[in-house]
Protein backbone atom coordinates (compact mmCIF):
# COMPACT_ATOMS: atom_id res chain seq x y z
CA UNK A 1 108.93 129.60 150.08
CA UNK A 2 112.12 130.64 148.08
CA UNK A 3 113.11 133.03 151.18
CA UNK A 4 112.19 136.39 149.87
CA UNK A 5 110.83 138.46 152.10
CA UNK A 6 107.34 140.06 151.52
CA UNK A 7 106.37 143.80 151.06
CA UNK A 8 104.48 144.52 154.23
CA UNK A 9 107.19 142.80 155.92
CA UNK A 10 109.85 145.51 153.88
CA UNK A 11 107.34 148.09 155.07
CA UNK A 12 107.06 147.14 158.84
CA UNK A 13 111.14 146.60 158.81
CA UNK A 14 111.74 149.96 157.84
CA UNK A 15 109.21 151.55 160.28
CA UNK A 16 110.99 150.28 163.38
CA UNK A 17 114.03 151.31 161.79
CA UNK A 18 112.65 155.06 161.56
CA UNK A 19 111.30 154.88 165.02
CA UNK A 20 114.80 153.32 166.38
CA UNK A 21 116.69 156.10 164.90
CA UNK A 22 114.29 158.95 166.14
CA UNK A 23 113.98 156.80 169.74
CA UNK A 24 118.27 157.06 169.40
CA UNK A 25 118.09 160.59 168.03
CA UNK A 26 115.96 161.92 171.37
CA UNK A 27 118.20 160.21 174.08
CA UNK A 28 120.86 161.59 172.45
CA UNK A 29 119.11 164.89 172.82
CA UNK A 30 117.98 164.50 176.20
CA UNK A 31 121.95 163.52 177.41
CA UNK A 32 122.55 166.73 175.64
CA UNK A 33 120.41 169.14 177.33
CA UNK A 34 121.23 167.41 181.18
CA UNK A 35 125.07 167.33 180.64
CA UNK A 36 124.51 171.09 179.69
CA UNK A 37 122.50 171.57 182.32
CA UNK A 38 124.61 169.82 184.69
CA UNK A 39 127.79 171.88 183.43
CA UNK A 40 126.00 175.58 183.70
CA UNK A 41 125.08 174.41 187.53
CA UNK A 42 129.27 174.92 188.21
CA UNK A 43 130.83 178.75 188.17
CA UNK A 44 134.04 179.72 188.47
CA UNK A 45 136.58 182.64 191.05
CA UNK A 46 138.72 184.44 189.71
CA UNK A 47 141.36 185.69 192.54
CA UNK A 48 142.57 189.30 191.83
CA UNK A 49 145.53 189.77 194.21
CA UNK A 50 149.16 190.55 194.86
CA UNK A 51 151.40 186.92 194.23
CA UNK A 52 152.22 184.94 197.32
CA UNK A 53 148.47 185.09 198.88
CA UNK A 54 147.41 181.71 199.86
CA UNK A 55 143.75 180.61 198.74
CA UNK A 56 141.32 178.49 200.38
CA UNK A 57 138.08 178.13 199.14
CA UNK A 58 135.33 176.77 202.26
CA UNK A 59 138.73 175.33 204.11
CA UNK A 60 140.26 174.02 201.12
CA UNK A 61 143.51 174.91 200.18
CA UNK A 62 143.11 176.12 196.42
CA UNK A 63 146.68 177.73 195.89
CA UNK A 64 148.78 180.53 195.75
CA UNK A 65 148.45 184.11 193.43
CA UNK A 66 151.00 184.43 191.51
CA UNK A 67 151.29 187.43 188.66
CA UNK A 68 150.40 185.44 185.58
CA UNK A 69 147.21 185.56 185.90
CA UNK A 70 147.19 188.72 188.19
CA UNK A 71 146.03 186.56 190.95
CA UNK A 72 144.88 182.81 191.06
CA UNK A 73 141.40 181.28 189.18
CA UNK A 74 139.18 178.52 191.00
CA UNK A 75 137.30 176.63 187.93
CA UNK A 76 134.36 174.49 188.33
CA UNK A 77 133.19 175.63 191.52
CA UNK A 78 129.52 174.67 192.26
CA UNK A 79 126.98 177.38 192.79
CA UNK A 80 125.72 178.48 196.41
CA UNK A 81 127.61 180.43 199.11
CA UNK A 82 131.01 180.30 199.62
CA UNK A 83 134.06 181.06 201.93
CA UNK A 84 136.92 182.48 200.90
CA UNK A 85 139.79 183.07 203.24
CA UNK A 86 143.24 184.69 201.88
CA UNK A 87 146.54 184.68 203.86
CA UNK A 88 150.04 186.46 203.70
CA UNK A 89 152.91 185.93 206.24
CA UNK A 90 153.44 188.73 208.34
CA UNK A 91 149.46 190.11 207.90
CA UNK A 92 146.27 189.35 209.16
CA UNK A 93 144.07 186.97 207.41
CA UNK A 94 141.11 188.21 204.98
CA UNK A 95 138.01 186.31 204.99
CA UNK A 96 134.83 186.55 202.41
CA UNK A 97 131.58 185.29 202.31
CA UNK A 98 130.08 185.10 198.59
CA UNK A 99 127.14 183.73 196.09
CA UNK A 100 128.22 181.92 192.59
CA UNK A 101 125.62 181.92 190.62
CA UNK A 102 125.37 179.17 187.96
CA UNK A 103 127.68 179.63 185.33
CA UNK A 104 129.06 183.19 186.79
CA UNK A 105 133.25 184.34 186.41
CA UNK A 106 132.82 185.37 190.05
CA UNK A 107 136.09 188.65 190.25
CA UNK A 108 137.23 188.84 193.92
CA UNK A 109 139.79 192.14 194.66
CA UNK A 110 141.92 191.02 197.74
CA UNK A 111 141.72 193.80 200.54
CA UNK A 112 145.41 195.42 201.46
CA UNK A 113 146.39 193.11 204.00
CA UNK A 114 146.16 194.47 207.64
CA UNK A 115 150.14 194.07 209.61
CA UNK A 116 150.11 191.10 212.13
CA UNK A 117 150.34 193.03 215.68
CA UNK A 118 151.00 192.10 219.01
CA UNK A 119 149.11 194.11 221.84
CA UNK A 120 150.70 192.97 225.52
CA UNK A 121 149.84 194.69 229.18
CA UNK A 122 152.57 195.68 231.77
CA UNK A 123 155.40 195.88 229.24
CA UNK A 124 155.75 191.89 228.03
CA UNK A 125 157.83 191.65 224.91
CA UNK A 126 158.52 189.21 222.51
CA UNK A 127 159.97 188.48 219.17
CA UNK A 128 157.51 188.65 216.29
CA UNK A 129 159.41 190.49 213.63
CA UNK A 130 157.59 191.35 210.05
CA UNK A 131 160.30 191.90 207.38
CA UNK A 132 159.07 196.17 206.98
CA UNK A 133 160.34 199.28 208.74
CA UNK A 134 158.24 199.25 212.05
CA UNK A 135 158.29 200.99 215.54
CA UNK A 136 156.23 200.54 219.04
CA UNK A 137 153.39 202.34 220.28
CA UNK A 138 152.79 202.68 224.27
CA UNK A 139 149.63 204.28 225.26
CA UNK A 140 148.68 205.27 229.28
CA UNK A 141 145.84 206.68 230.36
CA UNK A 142 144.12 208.57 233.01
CA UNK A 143 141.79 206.31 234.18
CA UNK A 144 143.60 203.61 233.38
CA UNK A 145 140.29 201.62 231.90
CA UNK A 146 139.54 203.22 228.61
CA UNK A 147 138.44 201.87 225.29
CA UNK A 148 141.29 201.71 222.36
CA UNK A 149 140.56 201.85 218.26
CA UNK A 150 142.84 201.31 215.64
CA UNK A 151 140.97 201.05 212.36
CA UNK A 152 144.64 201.10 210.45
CA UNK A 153 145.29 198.00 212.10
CA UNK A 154 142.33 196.13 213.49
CA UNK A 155 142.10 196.63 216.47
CA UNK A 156 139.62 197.57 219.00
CA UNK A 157 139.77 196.01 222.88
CA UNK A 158 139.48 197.38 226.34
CA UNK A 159 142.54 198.87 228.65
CA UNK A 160 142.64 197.87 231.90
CA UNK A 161 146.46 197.85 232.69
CA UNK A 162 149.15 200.94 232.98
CA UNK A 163 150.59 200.61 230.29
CA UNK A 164 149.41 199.35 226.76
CA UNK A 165 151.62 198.60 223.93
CA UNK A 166 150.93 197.87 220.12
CA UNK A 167 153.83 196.02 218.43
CA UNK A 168 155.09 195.86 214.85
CA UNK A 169 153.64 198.59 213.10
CA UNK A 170 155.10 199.32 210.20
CA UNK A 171 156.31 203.08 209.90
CA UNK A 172 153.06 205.46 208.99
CA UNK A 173 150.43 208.13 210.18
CA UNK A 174 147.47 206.26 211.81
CA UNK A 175 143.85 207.39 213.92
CA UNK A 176 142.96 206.28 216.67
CA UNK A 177 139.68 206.51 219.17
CA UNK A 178 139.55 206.32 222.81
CA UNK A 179 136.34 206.08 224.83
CA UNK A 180 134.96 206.32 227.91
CA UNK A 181 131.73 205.57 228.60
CA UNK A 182 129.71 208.81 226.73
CA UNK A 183 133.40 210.59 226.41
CA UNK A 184 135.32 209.94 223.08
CA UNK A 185 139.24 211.44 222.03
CA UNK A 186 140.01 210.95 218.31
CA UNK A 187 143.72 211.63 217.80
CA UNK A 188 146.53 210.79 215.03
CA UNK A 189 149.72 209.64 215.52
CA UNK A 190 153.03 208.63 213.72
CA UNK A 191 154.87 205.69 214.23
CA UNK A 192 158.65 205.97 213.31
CA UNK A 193 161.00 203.44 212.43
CA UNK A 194 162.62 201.57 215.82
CA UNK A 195 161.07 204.05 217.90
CA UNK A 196 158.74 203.55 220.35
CA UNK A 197 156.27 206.26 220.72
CA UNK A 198 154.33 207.15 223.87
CA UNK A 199 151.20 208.57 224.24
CA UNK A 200 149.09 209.79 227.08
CA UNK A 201 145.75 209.58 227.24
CA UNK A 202 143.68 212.28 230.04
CA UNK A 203 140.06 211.41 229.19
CA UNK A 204 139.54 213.54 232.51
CA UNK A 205 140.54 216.83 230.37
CA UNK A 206 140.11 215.38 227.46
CA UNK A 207 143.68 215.62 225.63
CA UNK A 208 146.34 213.59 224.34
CA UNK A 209 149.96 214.24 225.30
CA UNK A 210 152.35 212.98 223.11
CA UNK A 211 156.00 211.96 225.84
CA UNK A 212 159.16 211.55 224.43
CA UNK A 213 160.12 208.85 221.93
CA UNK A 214 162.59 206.01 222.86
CA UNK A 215 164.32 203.53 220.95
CA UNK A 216 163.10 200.21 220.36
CA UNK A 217 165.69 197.98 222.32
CA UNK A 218 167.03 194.76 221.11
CA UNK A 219 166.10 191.60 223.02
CA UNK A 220 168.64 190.78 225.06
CA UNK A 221 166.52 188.00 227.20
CA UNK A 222 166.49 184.79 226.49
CA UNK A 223 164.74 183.52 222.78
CA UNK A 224 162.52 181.08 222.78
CA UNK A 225 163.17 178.09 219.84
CA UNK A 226 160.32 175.62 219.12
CA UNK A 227 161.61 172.58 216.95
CA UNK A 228 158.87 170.02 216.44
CA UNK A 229 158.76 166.08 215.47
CA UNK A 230 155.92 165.06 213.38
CA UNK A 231 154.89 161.29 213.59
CA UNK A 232 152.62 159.33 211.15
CA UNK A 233 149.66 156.22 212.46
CA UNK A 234 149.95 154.20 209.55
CA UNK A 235 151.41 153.78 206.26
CA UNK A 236 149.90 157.17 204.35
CA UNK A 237 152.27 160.46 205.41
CA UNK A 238 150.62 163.21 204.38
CA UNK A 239 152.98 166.46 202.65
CA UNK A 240 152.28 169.58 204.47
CA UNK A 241 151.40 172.49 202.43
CA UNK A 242 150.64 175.29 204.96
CA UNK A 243 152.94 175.20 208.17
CA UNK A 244 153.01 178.07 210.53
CA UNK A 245 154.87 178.00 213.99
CA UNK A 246 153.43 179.08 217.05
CA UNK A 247 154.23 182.58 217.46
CA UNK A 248 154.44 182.97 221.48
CA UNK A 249 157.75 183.50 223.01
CA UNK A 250 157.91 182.45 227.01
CA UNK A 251 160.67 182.06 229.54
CA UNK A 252 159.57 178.62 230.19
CA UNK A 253 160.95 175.68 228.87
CA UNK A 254 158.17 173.20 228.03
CA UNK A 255 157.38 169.94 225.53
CA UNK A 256 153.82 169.66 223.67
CA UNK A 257 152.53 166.78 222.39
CA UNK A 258 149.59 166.77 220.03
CA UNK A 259 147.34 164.18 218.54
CA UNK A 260 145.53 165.66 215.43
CA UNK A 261 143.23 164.17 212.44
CA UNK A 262 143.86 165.44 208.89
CA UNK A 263 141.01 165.25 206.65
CA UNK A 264 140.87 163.82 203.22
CA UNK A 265 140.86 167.54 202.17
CA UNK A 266 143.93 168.49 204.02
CA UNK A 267 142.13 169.96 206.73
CA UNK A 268 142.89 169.88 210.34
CA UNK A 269 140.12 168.13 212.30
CA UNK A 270 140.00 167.15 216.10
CA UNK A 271 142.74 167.94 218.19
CA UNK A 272 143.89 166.27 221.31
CA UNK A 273 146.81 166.98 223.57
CA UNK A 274 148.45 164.34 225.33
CA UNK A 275 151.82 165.62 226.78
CA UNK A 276 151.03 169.28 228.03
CA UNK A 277 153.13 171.94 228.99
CA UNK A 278 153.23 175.51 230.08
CA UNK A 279 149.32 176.50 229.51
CA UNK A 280 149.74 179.72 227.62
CA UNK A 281 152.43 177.65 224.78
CA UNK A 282 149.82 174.67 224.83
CA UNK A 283 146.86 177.18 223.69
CA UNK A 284 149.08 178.87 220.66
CA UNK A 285 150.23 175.54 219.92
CA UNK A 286 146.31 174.70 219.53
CA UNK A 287 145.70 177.24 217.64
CA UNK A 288 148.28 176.91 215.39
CA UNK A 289 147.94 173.92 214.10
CA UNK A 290 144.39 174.71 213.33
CA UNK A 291 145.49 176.42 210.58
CA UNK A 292 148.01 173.87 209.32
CA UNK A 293 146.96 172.65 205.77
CA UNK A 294 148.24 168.95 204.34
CA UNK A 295 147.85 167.30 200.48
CA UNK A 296 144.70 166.19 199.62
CA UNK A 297 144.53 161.95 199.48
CA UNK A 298 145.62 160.30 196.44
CA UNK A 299 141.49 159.78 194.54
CA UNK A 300 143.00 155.34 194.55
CA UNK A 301 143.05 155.15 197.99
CA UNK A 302 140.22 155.72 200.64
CA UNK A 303 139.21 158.89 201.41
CA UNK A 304 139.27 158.60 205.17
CA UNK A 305 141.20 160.65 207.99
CA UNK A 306 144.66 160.35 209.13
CA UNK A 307 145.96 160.51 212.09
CA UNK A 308 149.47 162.20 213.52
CA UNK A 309 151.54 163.02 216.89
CA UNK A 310 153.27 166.21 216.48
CA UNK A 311 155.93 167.46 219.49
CA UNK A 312 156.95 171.01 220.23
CA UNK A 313 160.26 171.33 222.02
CA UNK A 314 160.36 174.93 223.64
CA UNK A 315 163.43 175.67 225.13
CA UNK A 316 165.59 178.68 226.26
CA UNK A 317 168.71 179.47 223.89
């Protein structure tokens, strides 16, 4: 008993050593191959755009192109289908359904944006102005309920008024299709700058006329302002990031109030209006805000929805 220790025990001491290390050496491995497997389930987007397109990825703001990288690049997006949608001031939005596959550089080429328009019956007129050359196009018909196509710009609706006007184009050569029933007219025409031009539509003989141009008058009528008041429940104020104005003009004078939840995400959620106004304001107001986009929540507080009041004030200037 003079504490040495004997050889089997030596022996046995180094064999659970050996099968330690090796036991170490294949969890190690194991860690390995699941964290790589875990990484190659994520793929990335790679925006390919003009700068100043706004990115959201499934209703999440990502950011905004800019020409350093030739667009904007989404990293460590999980695999599966996806939703892009793109937007520009001024210009339709573009949306896009895709597949990432796991690990894939997914390129996406942003579409030319389409020009906002504004299509109105009986001659209404407004103020939406995009920051191009544009002019007006007025379209009658004979009968009066035809079928209009623009491919240029996106639209395609029925005519059942006199007289049909397309605002805001900017200056170009563009087709168009009317129909009627069986009957079809394809026909281009040009749009010049502040000049409205008027075409005539005789499905019955099946021709267009083209009238005589006119000037795009100024508004002179009253212009309709819409400051707003945004209100906070609780202590968290979220920083907007996205925040278009409702694009209606009316001759009404009218306050909207609107509850609305923001998501964690930024996201607009349920909407609820509590002080409404003139009906046709109250809808573009809705619809509006819809599109509104906030900061996401700070990851050390709880990721739960927020709540707001926000106030439109249209009145007559």
């Amino acid at each position: 008993m003079n504490g040495t220790v004997p050889p089997s025990t030596d022996k046995f001491i180094a064999y659970m050593k050996r099968k330690l290390l090796l036991g170490a050496l294949l969890i190690v491995g194991c860690f390995m191959i699941t964290a790589k497997t875990v990484l190659a389930q994520d793929g990335h987007i790679q925006i390919k755009s003009e700068a100043g397109v706004t990115v959201f990825l499934n209703d999440d703001l990502k950011g905004v192109t800019s020409s350093e990288f030739g667009g904007l690049i989404i990293q460590n997006v999980p695999a599966g289908n996806h939703l892009l949608r793109f937007t520009l001031e001024g210009f339709n939005p573009q949306e896009e359904r895709i597949t990432l596959r796991p690990g894939q550089v997914y390129i996406h080429r942003v579409r030319s944006f389409v020009p906002r328009v504004r299509i109105t019956e009986h001659g209404a007129e407004g103020d939406q102005q995009i920051g191009v050359q544009v002019g007006r196009l007025k379209i009658q018909s004979l009968p009066v309920a035809i079928r209009i196509a623009i491919p240029e710009l996106e639209v395609d609706q029925n005519k059942s008024r006199d007289r049909w006007k397309v605002h805001d184009i900017p200056v170009g050569t563009y087709s168009a299709v009317f129909t009627l029933g069986e009957k079809s007219i394809e026909y281009e025409f040009d749009i010049s700058n502040n000049q409205q031009t008027h075409l005539f539509v005789n499905m019955i003989e099946n021709r267009v006329d083209v009238l005589e141009p006119t000037p795009v008058k100024e508004q002179t009528g009253p212009v309709r302002s819409a400051p707003f008041q945004l209100d906070w429940e609780g202590d968290v104020n979220r920083a907007p990031l996205v925040q278009p104005m409702p694009n209606f003009t009316s001759h009404t004078e009218s306050v909207i109030s609107v509850r609305f939840e923001v998501r964690p995400d930024g996201t607009v959620g349920r909407l609820q209006p509590i002080v409404k106004g003139d009906p046709e304001l109250e809808r573009e107001v809705l619809r509006t805000l819809r599109s509104w986009r906030f900061s996401r929540l700070p990851a050390n507080i709880p990721q739960e929805s927020q709540y707001g009041v926000v106030t439109f004030r249209f009145f007559l200037e």
